[in-house]
N, C-alpha and C. Protein backbone atom coordinates (compact mmCIF):
# COMPACT_ATOMS: atom_id res chain seq x y z
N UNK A 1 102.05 90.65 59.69
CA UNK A 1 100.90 90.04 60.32
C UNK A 1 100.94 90.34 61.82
N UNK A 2 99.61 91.09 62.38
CA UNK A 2 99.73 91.44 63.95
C UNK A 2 100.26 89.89 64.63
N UNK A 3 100.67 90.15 65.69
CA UNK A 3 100.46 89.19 66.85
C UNK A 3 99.13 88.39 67.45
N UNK A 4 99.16 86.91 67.58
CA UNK A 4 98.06 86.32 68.09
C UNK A 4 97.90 86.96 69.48
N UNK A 5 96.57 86.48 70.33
CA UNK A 5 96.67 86.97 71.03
C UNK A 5 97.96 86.02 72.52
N UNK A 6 97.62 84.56 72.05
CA UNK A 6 98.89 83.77 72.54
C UNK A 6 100.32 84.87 72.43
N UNK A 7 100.64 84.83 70.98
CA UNK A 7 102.23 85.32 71.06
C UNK A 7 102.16 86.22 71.99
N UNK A 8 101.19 87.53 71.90
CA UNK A 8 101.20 88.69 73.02
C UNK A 8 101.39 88.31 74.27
N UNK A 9 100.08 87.10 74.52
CA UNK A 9 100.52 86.81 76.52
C UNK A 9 102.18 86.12 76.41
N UNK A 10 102.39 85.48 75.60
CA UNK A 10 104.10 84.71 75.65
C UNK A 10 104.47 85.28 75.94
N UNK A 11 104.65 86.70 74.80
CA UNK A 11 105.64 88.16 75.19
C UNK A 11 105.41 88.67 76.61
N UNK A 12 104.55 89.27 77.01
CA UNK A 12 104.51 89.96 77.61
C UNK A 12 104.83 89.12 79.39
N UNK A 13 104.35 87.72 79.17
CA UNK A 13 104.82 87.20 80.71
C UNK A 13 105.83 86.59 80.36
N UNK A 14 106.93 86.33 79.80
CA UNK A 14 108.43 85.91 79.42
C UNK A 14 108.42 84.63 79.39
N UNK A 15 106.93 83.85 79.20
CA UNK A 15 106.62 82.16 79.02
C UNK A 15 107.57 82.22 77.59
N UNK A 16 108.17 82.90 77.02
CA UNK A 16 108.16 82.39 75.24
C UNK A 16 109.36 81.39 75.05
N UNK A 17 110.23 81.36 76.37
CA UNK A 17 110.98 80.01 76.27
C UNK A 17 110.77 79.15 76.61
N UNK A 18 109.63 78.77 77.47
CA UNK A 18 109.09 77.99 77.91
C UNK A 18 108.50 76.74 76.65
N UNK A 19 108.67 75.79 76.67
CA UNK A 19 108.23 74.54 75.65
C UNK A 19 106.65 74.19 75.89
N UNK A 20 106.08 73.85 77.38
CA UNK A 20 104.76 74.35 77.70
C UNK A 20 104.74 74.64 79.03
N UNK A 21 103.23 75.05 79.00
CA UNK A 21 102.73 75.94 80.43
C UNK A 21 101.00 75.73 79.78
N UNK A 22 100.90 76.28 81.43
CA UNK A 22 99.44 76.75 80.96
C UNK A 22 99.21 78.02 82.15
N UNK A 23 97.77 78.88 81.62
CA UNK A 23 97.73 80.01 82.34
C UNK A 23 96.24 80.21 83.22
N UNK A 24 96.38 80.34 84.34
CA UNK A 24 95.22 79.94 84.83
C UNK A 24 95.25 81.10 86.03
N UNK A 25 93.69 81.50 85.96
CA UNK A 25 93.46 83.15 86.32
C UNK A 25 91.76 82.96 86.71
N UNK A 26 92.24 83.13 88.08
CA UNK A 26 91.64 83.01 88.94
C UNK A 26 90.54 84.31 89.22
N UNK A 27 89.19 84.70 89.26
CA UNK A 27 88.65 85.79 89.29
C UNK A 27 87.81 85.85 90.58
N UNK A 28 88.03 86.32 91.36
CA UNK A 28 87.56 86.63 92.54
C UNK A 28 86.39 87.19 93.03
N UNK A 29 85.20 87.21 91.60
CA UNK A 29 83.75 87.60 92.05
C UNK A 29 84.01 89.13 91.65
N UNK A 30 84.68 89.32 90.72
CA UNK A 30 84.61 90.64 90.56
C UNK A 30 83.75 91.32 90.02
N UNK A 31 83.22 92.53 89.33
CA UNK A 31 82.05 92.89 88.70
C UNK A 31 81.86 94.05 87.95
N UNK A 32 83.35 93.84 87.59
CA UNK A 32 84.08 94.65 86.60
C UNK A 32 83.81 94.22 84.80
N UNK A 33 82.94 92.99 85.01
CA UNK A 33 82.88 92.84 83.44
C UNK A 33 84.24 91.69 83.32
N UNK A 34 85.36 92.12 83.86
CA UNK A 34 86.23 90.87 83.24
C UNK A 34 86.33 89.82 83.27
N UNK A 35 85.28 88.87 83.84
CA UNK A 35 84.94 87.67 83.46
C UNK A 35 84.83 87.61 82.13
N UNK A 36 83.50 88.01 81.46
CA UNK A 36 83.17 88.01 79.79
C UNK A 36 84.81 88.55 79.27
N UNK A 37 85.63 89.00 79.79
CA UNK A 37 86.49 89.25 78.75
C UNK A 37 87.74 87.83 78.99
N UNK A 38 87.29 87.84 80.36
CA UNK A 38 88.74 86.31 80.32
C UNK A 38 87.95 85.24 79.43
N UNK A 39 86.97 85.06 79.09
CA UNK A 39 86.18 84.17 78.75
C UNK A 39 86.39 84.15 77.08
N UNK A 40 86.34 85.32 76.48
CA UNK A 40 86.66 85.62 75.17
C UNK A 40 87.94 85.17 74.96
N UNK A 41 88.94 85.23 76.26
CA UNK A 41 90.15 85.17 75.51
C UNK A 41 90.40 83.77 75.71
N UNK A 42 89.59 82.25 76.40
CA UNK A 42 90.07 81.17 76.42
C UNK A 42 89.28 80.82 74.94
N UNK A 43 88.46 81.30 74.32
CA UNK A 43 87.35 81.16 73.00
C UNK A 43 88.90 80.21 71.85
N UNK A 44 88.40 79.73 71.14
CA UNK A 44 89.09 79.00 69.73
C UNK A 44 90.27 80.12 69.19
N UNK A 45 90.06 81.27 69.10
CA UNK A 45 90.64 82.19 68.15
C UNK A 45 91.51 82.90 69.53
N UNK A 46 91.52 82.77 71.07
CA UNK A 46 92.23 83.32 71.96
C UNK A 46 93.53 82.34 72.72
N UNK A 47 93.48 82.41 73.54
CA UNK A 47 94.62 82.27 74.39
C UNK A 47 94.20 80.69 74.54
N UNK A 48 94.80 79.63 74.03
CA UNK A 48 94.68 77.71 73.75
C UNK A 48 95.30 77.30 75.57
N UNK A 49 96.33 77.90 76.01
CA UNK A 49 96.24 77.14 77.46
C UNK A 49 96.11 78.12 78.58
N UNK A 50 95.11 79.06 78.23
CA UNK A 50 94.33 79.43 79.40
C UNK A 50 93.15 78.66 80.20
N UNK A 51 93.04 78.82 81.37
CA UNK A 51 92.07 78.22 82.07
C UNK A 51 91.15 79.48 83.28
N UNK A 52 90.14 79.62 83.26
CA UNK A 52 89.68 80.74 83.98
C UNK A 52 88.53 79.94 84.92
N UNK A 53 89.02 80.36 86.14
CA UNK A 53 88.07 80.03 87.10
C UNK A 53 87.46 81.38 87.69
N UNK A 54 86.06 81.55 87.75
CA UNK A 54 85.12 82.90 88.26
C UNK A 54 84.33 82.15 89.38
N UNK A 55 84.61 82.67 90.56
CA UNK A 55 84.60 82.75 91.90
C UNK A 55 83.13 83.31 91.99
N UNK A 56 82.11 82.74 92.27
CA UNK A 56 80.73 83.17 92.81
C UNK A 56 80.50 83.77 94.24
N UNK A 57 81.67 83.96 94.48
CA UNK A 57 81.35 84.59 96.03
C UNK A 57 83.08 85.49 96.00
N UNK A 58 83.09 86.32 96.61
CA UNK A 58 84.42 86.85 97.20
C UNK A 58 85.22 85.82 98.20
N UNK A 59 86.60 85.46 98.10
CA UNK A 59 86.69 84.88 99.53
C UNK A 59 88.42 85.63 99.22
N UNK A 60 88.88 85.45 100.92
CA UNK A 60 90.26 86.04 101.10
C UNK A 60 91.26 85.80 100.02
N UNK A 61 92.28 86.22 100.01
CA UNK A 61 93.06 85.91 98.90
C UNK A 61 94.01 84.21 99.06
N UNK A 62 94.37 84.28 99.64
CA UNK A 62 94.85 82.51 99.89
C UNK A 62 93.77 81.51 99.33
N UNK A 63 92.32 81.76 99.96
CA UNK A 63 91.87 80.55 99.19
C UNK A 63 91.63 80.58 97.83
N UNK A 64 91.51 82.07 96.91
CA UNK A 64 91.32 82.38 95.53
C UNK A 64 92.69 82.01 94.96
N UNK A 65 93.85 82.27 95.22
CA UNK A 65 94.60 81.40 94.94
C UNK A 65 94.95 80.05 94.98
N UNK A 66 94.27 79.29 96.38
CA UNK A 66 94.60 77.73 96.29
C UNK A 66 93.30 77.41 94.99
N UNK A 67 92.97 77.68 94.57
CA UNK A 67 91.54 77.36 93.66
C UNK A 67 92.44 77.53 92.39
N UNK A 68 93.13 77.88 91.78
CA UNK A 68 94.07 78.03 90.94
C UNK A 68 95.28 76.54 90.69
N UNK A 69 95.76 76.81 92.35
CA UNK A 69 96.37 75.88 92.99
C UNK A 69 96.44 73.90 92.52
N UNK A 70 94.81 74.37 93.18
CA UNK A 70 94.47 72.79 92.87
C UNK A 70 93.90 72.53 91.49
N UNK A 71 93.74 72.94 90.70
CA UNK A 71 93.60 73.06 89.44
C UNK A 71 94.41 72.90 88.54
N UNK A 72 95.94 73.50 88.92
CA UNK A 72 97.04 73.16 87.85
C UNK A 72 97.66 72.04 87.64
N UNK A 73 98.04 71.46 86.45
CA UNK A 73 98.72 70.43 86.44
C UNK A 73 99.86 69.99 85.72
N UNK A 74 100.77 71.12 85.95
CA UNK A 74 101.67 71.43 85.50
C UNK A 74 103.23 70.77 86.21
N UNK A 75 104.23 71.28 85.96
CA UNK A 75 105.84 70.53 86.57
C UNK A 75 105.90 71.61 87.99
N UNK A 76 105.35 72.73 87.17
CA UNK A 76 105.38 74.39 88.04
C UNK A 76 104.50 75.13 88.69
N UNK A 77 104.08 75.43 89.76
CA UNK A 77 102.98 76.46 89.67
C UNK A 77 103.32 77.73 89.83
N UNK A 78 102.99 78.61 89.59
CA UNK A 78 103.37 80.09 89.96
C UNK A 78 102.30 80.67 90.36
N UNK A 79 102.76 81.59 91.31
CA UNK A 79 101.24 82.08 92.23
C UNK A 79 101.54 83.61 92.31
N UNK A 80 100.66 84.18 91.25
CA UNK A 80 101.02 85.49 91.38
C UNK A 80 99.79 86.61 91.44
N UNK A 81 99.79 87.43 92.59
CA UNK A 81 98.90 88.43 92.46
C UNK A 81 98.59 90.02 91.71
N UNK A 82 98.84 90.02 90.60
CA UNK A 82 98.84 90.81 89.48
C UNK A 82 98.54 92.68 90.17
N UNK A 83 98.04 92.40 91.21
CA UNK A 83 98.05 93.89 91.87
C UNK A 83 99.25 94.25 92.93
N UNK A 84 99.64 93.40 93.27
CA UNK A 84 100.67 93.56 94.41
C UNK A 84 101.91 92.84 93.15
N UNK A 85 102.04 92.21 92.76
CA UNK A 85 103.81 91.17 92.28
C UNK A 85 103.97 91.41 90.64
N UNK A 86 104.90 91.64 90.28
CA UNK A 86 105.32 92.21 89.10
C UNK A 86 105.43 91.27 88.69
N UNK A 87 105.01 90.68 87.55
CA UNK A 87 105.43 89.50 86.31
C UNK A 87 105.90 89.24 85.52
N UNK A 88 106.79 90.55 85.37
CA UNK A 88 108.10 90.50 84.60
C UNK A 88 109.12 89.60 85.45
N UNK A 89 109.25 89.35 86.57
CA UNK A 89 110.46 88.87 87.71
C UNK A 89 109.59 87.28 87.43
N UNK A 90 108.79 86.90 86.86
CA UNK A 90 108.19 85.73 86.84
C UNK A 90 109.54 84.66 85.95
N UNK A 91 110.21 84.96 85.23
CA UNK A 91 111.27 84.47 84.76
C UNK A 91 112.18 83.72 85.40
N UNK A 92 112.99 85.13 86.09
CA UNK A 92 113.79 84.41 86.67
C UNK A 92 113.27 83.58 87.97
N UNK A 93 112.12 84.01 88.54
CA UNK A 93 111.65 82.48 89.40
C UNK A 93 112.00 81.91 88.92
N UNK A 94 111.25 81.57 87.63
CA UNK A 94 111.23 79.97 86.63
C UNK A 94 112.32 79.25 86.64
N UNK A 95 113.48 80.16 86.19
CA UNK A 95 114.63 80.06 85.98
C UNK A 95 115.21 79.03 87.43
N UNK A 96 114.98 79.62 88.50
CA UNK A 96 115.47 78.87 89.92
C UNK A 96 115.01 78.19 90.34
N UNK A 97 113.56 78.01 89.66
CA UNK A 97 112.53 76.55 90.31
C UNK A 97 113.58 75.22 88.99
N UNK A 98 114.20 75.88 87.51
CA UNK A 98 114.47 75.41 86.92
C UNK A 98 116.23 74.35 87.48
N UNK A 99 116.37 74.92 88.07
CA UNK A 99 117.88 74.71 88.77
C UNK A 99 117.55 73.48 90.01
N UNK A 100 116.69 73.28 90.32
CA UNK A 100 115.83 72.01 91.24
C UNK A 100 115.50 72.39 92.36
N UNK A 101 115.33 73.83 92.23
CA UNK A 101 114.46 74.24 94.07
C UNK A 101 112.87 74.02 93.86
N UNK A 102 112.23 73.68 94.85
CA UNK A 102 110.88 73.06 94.98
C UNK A 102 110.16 74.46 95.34
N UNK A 103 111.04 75.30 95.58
CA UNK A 103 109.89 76.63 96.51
C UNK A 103 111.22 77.72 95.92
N UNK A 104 110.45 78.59 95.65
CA UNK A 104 110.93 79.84 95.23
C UNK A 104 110.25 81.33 95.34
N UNK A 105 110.34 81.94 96.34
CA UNK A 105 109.71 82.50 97.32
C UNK A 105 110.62 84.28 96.75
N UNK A 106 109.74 85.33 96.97
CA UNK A 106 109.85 86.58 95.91
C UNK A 106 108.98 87.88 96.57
N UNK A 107 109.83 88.36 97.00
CA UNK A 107 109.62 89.98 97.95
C UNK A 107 110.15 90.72 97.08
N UNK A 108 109.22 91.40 96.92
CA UNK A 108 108.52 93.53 96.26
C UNK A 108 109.38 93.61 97.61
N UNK A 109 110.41 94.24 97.08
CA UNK A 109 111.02 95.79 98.16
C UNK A 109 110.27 96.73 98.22
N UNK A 110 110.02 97.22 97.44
CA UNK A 110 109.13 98.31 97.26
C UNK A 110 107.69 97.98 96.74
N UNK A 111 107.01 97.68 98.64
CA UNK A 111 105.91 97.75 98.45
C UNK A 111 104.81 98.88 98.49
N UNK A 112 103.70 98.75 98.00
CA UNK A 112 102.29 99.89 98.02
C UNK A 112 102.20 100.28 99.38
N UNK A 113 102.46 101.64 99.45
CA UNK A 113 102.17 102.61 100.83
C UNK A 113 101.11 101.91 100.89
N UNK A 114 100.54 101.93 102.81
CA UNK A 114 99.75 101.51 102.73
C UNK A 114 99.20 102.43 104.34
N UNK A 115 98.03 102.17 105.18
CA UNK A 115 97.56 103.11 106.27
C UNK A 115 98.47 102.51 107.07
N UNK A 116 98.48 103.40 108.56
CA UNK A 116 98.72 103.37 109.74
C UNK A 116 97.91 101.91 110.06
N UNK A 117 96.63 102.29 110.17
CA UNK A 117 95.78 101.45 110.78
C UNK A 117 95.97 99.94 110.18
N UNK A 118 95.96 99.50 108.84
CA UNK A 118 96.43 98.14 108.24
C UNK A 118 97.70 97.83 108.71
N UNK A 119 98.84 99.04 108.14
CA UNK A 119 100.28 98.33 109.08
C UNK A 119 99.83 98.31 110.60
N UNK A 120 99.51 98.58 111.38
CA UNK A 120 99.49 97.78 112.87
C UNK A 120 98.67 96.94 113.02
N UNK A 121 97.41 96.27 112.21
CA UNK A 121 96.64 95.36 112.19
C UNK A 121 97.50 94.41 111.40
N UNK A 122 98.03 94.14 110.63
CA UNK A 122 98.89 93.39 109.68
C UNK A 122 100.10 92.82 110.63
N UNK A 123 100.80 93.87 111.59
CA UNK A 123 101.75 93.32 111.98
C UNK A 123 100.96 92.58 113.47
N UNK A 124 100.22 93.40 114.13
CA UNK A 124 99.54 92.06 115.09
C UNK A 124 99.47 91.02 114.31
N UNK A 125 98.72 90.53 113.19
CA UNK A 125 98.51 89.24 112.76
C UNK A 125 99.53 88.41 112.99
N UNK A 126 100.52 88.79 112.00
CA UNK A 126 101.48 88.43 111.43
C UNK A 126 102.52 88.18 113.09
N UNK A 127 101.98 89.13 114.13
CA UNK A 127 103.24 88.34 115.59
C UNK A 127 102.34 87.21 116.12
N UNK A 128 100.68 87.12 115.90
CA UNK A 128 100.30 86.42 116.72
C UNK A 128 100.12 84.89 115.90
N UNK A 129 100.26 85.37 114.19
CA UNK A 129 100.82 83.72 113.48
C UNK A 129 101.73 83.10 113.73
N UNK A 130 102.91 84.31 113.87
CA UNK A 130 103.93 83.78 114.27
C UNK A 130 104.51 82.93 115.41
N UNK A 131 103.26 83.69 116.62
CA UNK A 131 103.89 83.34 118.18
C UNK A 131 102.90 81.36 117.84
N UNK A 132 101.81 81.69 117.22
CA UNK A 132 101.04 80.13 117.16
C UNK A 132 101.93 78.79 116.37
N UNK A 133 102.16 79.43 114.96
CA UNK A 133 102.44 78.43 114.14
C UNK A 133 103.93 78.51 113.94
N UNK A 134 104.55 79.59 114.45
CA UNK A 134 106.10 79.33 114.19
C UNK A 134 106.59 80.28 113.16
N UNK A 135 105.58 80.99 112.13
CA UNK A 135 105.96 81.37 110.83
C UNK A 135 105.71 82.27 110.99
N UNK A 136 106.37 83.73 110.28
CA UNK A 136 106.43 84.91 109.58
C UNK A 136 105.65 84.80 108.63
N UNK A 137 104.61 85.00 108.11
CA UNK A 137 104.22 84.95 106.93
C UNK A 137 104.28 85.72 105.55
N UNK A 138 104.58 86.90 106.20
CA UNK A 138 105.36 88.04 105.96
C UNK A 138 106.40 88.56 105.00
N UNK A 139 107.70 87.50 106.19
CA UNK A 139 109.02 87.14 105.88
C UNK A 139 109.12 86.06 105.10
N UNK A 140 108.50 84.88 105.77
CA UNK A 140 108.89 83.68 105.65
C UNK A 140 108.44 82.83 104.13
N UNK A 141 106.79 83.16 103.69
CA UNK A 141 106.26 82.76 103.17
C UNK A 141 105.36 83.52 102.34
N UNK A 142 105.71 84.61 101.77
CA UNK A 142 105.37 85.53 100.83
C UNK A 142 104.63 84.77 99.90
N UNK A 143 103.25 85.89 99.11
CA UNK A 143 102.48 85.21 98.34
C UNK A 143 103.07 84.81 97.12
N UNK A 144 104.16 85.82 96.84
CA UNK A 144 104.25 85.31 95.59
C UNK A 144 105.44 84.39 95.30
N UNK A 145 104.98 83.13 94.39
CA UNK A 145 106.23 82.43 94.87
C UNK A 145 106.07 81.20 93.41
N UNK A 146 106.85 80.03 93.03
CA UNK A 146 106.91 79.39 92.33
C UNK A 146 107.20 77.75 93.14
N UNK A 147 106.09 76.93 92.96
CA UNK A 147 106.17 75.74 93.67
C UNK A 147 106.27 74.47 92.67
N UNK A 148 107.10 73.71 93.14
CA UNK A 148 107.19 72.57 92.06
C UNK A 148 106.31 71.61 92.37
N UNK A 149 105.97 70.30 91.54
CA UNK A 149 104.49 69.72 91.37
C UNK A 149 104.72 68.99 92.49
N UNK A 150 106.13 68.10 93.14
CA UNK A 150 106.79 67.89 94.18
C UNK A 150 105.98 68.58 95.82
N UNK A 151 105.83 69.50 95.44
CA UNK A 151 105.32 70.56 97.02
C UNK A 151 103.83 70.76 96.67
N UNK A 152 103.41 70.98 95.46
CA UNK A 152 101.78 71.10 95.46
C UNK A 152 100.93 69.94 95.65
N UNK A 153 101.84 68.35 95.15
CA UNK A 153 101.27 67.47 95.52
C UNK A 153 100.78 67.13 97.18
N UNK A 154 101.95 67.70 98.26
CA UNK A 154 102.57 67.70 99.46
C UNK A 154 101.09 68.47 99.85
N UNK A 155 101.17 69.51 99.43
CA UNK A 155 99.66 70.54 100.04
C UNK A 155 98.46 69.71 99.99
N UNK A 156 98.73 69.26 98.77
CA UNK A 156 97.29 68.40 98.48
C UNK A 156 96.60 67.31 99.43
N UNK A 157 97.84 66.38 99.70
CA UNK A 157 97.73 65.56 100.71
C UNK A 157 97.27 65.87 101.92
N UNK A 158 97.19 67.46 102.07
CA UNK A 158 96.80 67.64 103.88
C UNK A 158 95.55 67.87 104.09
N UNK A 159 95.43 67.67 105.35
CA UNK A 159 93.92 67.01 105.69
C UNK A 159 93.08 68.27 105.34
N UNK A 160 93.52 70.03 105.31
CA UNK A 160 93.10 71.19 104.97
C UNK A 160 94.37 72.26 104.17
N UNK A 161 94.49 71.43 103.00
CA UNK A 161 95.26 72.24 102.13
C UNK A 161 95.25 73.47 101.87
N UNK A 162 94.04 74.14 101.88
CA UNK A 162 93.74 75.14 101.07
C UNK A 162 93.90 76.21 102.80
N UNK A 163 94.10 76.01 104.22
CA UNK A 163 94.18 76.25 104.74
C UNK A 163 96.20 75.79 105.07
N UNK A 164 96.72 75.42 104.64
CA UNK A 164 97.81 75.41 104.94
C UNK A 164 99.25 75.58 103.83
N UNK A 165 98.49 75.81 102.96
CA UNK A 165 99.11 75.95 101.06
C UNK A 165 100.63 76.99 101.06
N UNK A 166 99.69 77.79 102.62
CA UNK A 166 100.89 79.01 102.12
C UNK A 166 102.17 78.78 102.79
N UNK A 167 101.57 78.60 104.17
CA UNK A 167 103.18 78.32 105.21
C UNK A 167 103.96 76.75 104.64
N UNK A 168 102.94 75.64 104.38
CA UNK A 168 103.69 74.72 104.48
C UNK A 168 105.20 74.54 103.31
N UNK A 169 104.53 74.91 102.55
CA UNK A 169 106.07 74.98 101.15
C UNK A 169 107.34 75.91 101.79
N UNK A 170 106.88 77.03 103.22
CA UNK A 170 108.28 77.61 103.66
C UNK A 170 108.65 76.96 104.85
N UNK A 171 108.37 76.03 105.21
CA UNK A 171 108.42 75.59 106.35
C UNK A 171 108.74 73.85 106.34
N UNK A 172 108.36 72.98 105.08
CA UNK A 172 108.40 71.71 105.35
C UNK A 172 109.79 71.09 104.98
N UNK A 173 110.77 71.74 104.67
CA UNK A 173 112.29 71.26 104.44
C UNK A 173 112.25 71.40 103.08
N UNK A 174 111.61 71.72 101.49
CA UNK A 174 111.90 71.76 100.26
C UNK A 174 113.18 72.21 99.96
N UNK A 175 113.92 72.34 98.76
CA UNK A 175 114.54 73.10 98.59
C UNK A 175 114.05 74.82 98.35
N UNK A 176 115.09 75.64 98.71
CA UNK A 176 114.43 76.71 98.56
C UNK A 176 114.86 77.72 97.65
N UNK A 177 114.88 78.80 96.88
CA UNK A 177 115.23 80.12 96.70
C UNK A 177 114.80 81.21 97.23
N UNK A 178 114.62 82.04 98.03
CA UNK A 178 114.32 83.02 98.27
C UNK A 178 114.74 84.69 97.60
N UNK A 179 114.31 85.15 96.63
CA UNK A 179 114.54 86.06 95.53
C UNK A 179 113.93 87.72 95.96
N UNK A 180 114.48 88.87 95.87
CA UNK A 180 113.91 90.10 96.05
C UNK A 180 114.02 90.70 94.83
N UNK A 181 113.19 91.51 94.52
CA UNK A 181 113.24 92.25 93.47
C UNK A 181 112.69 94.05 93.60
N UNK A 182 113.37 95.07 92.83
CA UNK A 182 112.40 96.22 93.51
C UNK A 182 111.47 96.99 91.78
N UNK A 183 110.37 96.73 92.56
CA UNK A 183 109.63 97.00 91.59
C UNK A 183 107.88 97.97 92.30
N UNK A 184 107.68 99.35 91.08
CA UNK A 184 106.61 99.55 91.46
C UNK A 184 106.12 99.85 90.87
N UNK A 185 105.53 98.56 89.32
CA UNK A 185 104.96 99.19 88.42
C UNK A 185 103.80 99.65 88.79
């Protein structure tokens, strides 16, 4: 008998030891058609703890992720950007958020070449966040990362969460992991 389409996502994102979860996929106004297809797959006969949110406007990537964010209601969140962060390494996050760190924070060594012109616009940003708010964002507070319900509650509480979601979990004293992995699928 083939595979449901559940067992497949289990397999393929390494949830299958997991007791529960849920999967929640965030679409950014795209216009690629894959809305109608995330949509098929939350249907009766697809994927039972998916959740799909479709974004009517484009917005930066931080807030398309806090929209995910505030939505989950889980022990865990995991925040992963499927074009840049490999989701095979989504495990062993789990694994270290599982051990009682609140923040578990996960750098691509090997990241996507990218222009001249973005790397020196990227790294201005990133000195003049730094010289304001204290943080690397970079270094310090990488997108992809695993937060316990402990630290998402913490975001929630601030007066502009969805504006402070990313630095505050590397910066407010949690426990931490900080994990590298080299990957370029």
């Amino acid at each position: 008998m083939p595979p449901t389409p559940k067992q497949e996502s289990d397999s393929r994102s390494g949830l299958q030891g997991l007791a529960s979860y849920e999967i929640i996929i965030v679409d950014n106004a795209s216009d690629d058609g894959s809305v109608e297809v995330l949509k098929e797959l939350t249907s009766s006969e697809g994927i039972h703890n998916l959740q799909v949110y479709a974004l009517a406007i484009p917005v930066d990537l931080d807030t398309a992720q806090f929209a995910g964010v505030e939505n989950a209601i889980g022990d865990f969140v995991a925040i992963v950007d499927l074009d840049l962060d490999d989701p095979e390494f989504l495990p062993t996050m789990v694994e270290a958020a599982m051990t009682g760190k609140d923040v578990v924070l996960a750098d691509n060594t090997r990241r996507p070449r990218t222009s001249l012109v973005y790397r020196l616009a990227s790294a201005s940003f990133h000195r003049l966040y730094h010289v304001v708010h204290g943080v690397h964002l970079g270094r310090e507070a990488p997108r992809y990362r695993v937060l316990s319900r402990k630290v998402v509650n913490y975001v929630l509480q601030h007066d502009s969460p969805n504006l402070v979601y990313r630095r505050v979990p590397a910066t407010a004293g949690f426990a931490k992991a900080r994990l590298t992995y080299a990957s370029s699928f």
